[in-house]
C-alpha atoms as a PDB file:
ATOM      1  CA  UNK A   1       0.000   0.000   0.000  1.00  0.00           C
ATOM      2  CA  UNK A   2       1.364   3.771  -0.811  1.00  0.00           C
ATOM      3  CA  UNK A   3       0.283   6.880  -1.105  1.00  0.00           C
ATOM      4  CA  UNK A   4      -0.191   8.399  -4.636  1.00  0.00           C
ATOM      5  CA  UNK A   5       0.463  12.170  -4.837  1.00  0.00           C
ATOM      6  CA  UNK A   6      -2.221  13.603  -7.556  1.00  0.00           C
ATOM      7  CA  UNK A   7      -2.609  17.287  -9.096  1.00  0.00           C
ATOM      8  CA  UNK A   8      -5.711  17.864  -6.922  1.00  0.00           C
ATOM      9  CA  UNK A   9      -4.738  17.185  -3.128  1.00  0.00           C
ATOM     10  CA  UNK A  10      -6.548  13.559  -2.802  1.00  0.00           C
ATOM     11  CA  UNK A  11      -6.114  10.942  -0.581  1.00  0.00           C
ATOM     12  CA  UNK A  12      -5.277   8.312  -2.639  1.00  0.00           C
ATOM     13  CA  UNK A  13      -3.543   4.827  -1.757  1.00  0.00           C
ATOM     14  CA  UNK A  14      -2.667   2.189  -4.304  1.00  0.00           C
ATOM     15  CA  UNK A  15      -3.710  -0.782  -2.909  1.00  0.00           C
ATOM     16  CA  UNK A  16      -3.244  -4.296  -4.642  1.00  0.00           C
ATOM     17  CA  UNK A  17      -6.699  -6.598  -4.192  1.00  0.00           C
ATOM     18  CA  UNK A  18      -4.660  -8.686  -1.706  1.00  0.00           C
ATOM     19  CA  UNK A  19      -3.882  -6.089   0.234  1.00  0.00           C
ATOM     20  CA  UNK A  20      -7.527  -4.670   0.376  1.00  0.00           C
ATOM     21  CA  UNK A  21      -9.417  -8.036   0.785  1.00  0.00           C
ATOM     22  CA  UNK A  22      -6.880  -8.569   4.051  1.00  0.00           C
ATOM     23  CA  UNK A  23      -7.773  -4.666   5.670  1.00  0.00           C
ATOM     24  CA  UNK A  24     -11.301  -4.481   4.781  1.00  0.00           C
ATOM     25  CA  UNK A  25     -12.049  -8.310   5.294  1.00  0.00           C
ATOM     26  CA  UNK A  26     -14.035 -11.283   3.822  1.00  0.00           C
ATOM     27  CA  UNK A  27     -16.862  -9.311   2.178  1.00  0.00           C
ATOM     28  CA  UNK A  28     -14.412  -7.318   0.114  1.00  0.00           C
ATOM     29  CA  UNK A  29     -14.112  -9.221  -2.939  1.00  0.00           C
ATOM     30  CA  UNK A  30     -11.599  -6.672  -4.641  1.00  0.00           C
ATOM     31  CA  UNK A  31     -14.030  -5.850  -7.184  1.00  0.00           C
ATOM     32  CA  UNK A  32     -13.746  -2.153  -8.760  1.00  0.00           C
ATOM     33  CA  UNK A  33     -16.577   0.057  -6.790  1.00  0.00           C
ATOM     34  CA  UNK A  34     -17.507   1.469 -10.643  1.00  0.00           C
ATOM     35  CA  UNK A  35     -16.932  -0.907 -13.466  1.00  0.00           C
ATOM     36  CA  UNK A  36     -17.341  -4.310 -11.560  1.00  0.00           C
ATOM     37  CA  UNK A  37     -13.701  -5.436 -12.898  1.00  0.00           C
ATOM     38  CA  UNK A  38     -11.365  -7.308 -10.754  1.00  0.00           C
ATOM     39  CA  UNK A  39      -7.801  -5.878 -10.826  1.00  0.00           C
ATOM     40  CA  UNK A  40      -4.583  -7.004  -9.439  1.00  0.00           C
ATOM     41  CA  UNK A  41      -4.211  -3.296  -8.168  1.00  0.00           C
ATOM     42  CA  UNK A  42      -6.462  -0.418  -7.593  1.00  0.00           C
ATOM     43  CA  UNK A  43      -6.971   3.137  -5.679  1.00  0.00           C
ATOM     44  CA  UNK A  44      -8.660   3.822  -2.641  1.00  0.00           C
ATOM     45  CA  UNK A  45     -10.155   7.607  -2.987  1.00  0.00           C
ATOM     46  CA  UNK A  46     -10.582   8.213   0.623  1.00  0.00           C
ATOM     47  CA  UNK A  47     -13.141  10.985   0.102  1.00  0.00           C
ATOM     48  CA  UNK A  48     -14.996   8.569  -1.636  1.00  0.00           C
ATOM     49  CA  UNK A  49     -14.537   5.466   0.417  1.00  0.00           C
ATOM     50  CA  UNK A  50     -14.241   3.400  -2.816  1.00  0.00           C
ATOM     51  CA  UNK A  51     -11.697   1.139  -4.427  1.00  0.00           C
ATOM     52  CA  UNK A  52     -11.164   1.592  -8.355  1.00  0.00           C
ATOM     53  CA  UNK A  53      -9.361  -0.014 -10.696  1.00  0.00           C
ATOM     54  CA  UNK A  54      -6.543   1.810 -12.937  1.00  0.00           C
ATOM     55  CA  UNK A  55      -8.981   2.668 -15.765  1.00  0.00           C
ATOM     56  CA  UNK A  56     -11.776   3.667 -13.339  1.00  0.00           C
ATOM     57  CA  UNK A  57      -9.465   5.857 -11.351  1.00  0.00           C
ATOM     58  CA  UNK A  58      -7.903   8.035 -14.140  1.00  0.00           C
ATOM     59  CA  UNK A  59     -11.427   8.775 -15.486  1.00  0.00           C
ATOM     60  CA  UNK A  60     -12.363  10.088 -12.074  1.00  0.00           C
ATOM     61  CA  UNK A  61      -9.531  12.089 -11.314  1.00  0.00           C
ATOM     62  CA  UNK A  62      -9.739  13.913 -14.918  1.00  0.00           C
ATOM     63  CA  UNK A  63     -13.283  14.654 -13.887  1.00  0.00           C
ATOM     64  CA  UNK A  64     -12.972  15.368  -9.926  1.00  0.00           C
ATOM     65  CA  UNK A  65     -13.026  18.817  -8.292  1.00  0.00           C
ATOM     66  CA  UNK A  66     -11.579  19.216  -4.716  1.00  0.00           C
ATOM     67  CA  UNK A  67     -13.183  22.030  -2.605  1.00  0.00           C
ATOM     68  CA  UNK A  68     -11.485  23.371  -0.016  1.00  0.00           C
ATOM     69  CA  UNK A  69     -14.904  23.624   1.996  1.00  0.00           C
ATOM     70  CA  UNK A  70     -15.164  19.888   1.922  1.00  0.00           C
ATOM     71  CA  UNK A  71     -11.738  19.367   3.044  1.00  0.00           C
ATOM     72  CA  UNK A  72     -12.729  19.434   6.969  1.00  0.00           C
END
């Protein structure tokens, strides 16, 4: 697990479906929260509380807006 910087200030981790299956338990399947793919790797968007894979994840950062009211 490691953090990945980003242009707009997210939390982000990089997370490989081990990984997340072991900290979120047996109910996490590693499945992508918005395509339904199951990737070796993903991101964890914290603001979110959602795992994506690769693909998933660049589509929603080129879209994202961080506000600096939401940050507390």
């Amino acid at each position: 697990m490691k953090k990945v910087d980003n242009s707009k200030g997210f939390l982000v981790l990089e997370v490989s479906r081990p990984e997340l299956m072991k900290a979120f338990g047996g109910n996490t399947k590693g499945i992508c929260d918005s395509c339904a793919s199951v990737p070796t790797k993903g991101y964890y968007i914290a603001a979110l509380n959602q795992w994506f894979c690769p693909k998933c994840y660049e589509e929603w950062l080129s879209q994202a807006t961080r506000y600096v009211a939401d940050i507390p």
